[in-house]
N, C-alpha and C. Protein backbone atom coordinates (compact mmCIF):
# COMPACT_ATOMS: atom_id res chain seq x y z
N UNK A 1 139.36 93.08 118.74
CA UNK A 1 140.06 94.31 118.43
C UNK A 1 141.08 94.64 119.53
N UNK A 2 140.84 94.49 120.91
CA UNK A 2 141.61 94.68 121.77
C UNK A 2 142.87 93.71 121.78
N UNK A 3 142.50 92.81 121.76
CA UNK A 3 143.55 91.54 121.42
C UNK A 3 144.74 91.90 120.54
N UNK A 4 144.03 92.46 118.80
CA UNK A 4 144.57 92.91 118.13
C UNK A 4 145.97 93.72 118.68
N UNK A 5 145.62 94.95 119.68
CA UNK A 5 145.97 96.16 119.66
C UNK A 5 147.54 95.24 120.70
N UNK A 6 146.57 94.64 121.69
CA UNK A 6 147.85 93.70 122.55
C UNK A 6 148.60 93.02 121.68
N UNK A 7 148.15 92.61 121.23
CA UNK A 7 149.27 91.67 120.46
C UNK A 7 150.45 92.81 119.43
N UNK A 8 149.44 93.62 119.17
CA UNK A 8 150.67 94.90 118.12
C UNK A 8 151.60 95.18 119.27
N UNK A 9 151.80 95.46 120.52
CA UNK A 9 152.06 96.27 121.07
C UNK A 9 153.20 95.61 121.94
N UNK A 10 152.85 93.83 121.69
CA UNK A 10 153.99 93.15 122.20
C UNK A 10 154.95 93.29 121.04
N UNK A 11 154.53 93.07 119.74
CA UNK A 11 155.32 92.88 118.34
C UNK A 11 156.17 94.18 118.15
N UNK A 12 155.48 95.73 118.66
CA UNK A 12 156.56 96.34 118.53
C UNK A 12 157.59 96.40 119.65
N UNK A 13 157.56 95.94 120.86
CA UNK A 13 158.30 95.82 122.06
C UNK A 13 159.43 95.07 121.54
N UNK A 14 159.37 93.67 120.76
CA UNK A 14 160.24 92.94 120.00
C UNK A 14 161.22 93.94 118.99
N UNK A 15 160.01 93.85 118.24
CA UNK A 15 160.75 94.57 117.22
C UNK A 15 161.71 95.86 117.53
N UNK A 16 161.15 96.37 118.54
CA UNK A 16 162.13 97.43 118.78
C UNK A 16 163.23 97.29 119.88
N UNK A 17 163.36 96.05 120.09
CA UNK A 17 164.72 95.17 120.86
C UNK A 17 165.44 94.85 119.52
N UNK A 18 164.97 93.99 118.54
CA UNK A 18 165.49 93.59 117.48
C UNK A 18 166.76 94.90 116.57
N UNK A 19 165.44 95.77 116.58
CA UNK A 19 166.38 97.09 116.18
C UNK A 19 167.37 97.42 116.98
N UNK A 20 167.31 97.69 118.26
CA UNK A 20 168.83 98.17 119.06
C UNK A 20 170.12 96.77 119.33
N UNK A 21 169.11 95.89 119.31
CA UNK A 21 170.58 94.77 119.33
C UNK A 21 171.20 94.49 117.80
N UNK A 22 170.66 94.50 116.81
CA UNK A 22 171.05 94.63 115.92
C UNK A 22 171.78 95.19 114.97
N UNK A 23 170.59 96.29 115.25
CA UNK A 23 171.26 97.79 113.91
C UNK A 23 171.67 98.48 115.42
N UNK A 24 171.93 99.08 116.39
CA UNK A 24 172.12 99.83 117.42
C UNK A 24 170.89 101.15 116.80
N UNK A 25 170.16 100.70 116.01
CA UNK A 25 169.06 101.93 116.25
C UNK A 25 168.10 101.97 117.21
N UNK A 26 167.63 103.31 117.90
CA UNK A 26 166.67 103.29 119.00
C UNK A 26 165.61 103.73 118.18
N UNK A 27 164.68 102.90 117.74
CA UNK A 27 163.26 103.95 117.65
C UNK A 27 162.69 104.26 118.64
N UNK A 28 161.85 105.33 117.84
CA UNK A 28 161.55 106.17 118.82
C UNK A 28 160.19 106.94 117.67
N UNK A 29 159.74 106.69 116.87
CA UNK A 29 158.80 106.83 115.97
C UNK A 29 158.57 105.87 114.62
N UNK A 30 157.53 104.87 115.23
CA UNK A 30 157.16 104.02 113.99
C UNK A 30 156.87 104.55 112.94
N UNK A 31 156.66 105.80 112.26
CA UNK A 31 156.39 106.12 111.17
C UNK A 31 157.58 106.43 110.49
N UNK A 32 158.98 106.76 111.36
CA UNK A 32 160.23 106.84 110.22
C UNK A 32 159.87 105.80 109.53
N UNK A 33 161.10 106.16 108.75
CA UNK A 33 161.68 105.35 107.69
C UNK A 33 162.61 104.13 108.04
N UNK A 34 162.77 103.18 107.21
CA UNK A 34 163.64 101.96 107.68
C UNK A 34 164.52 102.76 107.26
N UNK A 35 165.10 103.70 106.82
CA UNK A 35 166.76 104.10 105.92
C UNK A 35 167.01 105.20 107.37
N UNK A 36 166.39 105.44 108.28
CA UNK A 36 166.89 106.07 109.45
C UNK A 36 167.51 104.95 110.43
N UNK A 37 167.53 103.97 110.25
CA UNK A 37 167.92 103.05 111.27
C UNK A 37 169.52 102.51 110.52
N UNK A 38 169.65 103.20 108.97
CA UNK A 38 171.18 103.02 108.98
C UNK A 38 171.29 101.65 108.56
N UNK A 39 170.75 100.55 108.05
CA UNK A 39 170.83 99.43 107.87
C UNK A 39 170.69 99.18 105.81
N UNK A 40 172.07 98.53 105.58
CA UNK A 40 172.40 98.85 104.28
C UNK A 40 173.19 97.64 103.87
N UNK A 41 172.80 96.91 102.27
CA UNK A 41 173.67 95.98 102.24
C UNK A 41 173.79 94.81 102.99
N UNK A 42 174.93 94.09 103.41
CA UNK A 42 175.36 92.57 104.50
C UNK A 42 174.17 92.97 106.08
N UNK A 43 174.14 94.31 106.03
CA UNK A 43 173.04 94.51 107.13
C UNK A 43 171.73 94.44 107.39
N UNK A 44 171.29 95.02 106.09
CA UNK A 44 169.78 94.97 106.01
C UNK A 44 169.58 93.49 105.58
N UNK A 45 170.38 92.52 104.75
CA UNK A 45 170.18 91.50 104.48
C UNK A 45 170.06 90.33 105.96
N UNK A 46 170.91 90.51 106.60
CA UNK A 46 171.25 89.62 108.22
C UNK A 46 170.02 90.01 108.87
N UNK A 47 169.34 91.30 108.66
CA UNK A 47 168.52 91.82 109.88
C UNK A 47 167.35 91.35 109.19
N UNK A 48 166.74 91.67 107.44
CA UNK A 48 165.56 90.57 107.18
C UNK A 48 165.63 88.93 107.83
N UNK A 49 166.99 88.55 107.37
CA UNK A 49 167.03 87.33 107.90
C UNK A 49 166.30 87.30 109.31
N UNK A 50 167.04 87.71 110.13
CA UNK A 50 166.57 87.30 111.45
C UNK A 50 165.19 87.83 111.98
N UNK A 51 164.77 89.11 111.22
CA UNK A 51 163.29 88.99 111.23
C UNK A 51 162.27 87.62 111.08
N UNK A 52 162.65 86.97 109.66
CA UNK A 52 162.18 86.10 109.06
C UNK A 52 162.31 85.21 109.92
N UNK A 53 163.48 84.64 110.42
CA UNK A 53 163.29 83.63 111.47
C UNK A 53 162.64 84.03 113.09
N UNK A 54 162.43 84.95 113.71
CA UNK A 54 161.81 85.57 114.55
C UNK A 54 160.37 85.18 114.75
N UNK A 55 159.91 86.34 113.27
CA UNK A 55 158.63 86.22 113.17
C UNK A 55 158.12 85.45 112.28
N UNK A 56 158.70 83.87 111.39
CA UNK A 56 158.22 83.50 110.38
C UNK A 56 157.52 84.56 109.27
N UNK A 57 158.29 85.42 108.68
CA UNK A 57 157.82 86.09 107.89
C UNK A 57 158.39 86.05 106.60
N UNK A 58 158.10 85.85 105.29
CA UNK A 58 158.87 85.58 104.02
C UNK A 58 158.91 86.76 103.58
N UNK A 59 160.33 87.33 103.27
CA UNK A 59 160.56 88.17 102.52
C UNK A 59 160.99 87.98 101.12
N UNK A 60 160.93 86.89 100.40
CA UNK A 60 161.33 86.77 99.27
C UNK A 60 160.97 87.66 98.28
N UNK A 61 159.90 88.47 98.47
CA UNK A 61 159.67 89.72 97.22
C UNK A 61 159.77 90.69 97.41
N UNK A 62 161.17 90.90 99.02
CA UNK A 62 161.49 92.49 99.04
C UNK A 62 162.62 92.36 97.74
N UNK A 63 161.91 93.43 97.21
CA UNK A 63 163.54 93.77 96.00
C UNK A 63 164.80 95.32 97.21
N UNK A 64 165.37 94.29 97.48
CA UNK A 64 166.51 95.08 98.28
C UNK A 64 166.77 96.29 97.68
N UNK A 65 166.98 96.31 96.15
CA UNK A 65 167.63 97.68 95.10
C UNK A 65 166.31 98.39 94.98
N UNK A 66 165.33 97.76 94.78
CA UNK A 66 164.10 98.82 94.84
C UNK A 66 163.82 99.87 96.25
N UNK A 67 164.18 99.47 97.04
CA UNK A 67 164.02 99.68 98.26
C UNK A 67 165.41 100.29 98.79
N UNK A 68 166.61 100.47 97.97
CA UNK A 68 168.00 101.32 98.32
C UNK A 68 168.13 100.98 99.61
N UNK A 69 168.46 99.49 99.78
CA UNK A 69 168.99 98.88 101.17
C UNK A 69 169.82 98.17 100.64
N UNK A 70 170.12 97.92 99.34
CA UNK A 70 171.20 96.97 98.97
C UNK A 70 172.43 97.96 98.76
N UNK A 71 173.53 98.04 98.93
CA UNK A 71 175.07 98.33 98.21
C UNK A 71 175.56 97.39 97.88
N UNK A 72 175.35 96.66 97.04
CA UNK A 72 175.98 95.72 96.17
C UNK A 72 176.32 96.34 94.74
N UNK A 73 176.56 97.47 94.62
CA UNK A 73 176.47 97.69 93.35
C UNK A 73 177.26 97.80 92.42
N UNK A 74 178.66 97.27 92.86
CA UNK A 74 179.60 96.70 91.90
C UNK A 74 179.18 95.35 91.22
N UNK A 75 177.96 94.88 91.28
CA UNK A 75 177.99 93.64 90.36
C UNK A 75 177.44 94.23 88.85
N UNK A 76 176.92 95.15 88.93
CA UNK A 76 176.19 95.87 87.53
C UNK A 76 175.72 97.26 88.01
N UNK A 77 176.84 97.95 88.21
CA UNK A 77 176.22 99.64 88.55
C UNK A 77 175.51 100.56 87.47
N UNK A 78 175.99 100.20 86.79
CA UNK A 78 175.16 100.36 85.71
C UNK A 78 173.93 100.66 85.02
N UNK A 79 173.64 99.21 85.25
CA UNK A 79 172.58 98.64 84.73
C UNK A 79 171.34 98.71 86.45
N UNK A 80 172.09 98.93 87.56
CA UNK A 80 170.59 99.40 88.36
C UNK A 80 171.04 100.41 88.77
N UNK A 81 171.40 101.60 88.21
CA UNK A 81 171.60 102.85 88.27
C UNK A 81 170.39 103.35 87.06
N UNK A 82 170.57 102.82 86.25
CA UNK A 82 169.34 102.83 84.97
C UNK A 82 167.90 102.55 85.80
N UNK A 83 167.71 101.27 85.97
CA UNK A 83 166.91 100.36 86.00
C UNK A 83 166.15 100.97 86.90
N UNK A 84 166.79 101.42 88.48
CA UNK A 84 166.00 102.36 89.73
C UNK A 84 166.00 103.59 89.51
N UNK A 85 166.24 104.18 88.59
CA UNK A 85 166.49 105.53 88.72
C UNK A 85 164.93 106.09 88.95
N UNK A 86 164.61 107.42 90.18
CA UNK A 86 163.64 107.58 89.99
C UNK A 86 162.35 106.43 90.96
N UNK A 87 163.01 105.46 90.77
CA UNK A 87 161.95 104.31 91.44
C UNK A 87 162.24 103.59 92.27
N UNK A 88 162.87 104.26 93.16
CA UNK A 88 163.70 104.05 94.66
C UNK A 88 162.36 104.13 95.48
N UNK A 89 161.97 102.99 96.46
CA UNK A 89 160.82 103.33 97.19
C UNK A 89 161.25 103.25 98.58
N UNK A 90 160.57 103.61 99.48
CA UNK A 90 160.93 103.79 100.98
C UNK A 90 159.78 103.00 101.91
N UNK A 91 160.31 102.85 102.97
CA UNK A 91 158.50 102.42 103.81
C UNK A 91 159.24 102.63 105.12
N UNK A 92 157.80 102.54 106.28
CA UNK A 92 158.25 103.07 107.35
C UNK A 92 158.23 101.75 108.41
N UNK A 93 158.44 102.06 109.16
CA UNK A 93 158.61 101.08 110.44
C UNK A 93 157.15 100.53 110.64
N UNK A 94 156.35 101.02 110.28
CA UNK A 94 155.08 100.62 110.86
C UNK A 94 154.46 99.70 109.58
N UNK A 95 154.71 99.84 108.72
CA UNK A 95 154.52 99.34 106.81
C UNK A 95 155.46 97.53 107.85
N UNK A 96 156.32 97.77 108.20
CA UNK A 96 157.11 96.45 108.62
C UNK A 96 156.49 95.64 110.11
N UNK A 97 155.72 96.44 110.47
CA UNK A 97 154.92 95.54 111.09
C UNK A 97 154.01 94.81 110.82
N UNK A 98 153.26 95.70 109.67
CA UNK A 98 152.39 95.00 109.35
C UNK A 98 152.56 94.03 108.25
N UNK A 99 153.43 93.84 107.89
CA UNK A 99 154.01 92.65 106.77
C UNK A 99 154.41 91.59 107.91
N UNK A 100 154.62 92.13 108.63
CA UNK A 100 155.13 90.83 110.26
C UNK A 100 154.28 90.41 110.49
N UNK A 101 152.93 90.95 110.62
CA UNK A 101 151.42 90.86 111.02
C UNK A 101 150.59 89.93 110.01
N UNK A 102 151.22 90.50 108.54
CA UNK A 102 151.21 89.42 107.50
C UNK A 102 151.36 88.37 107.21
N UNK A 103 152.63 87.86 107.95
CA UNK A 103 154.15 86.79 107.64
C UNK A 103 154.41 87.03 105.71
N UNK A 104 154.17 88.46 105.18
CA UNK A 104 154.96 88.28 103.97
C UNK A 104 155.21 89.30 103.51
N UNK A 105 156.30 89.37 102.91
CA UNK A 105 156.46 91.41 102.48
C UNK A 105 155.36 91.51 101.42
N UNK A 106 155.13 92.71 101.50
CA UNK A 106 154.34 93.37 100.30
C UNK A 106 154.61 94.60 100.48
N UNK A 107 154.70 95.64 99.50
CA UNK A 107 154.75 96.63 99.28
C UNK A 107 153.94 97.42 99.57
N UNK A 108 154.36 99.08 100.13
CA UNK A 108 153.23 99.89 100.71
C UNK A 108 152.74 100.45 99.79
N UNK A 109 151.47 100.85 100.12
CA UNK A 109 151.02 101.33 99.15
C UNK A 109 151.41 102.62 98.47
């Protein structure tokens, strides 16, 4: 258990380098939200990336539009203006550790 707690405690030291060289966000409370760190679109996409290569972690079943980190939405505004409406989900900084802790996204509960 102690191990555990060391090892979290290096992962957020990372992670929260990752965030200021990256996004220039400072956390400063793991329980925000990832949509406080400002990362949207070509950004949030580069910054999973380099998570993923970091921490070997697969994100292949974050849905970016579920999660209102994508602006892509000139390819069909439309149709995921419909599709999310209402079912926009959020998670916090700490939900992303532990999918790191994982190596795979999953959704919070």
């Amino acid at each position: 258990m102690i191990l555990k707690a060391i090892n979290r405690e290096i992962l957020k030291k990372r992670l929260k380098e990752l965030f200021k060289t990256k996004l220039g966000y400072e956390v400063t409370d793991w329980n925000n939200s990832f949509h406080d760190a400002g990362a949207y679109g070509l950004d949030a996409y580069v910054f999973f990336d380099d998570l993923s290569e970091e921490f070997n972690v697969d994100f292949s079943n974050l849905d970016y539009k579920r999660y209102g980190i994508n602006d892509f939405y000139f390819v069909n505004p439309i149709k995921d203006l419909f599709k999310y409406w209402g079912k926009k989900r959020d998670f916090t900084l700490n939900h992303l550790l532990d999918v790191i802790e994982k190596k795979k996204w999953f959704d919070p509960d």
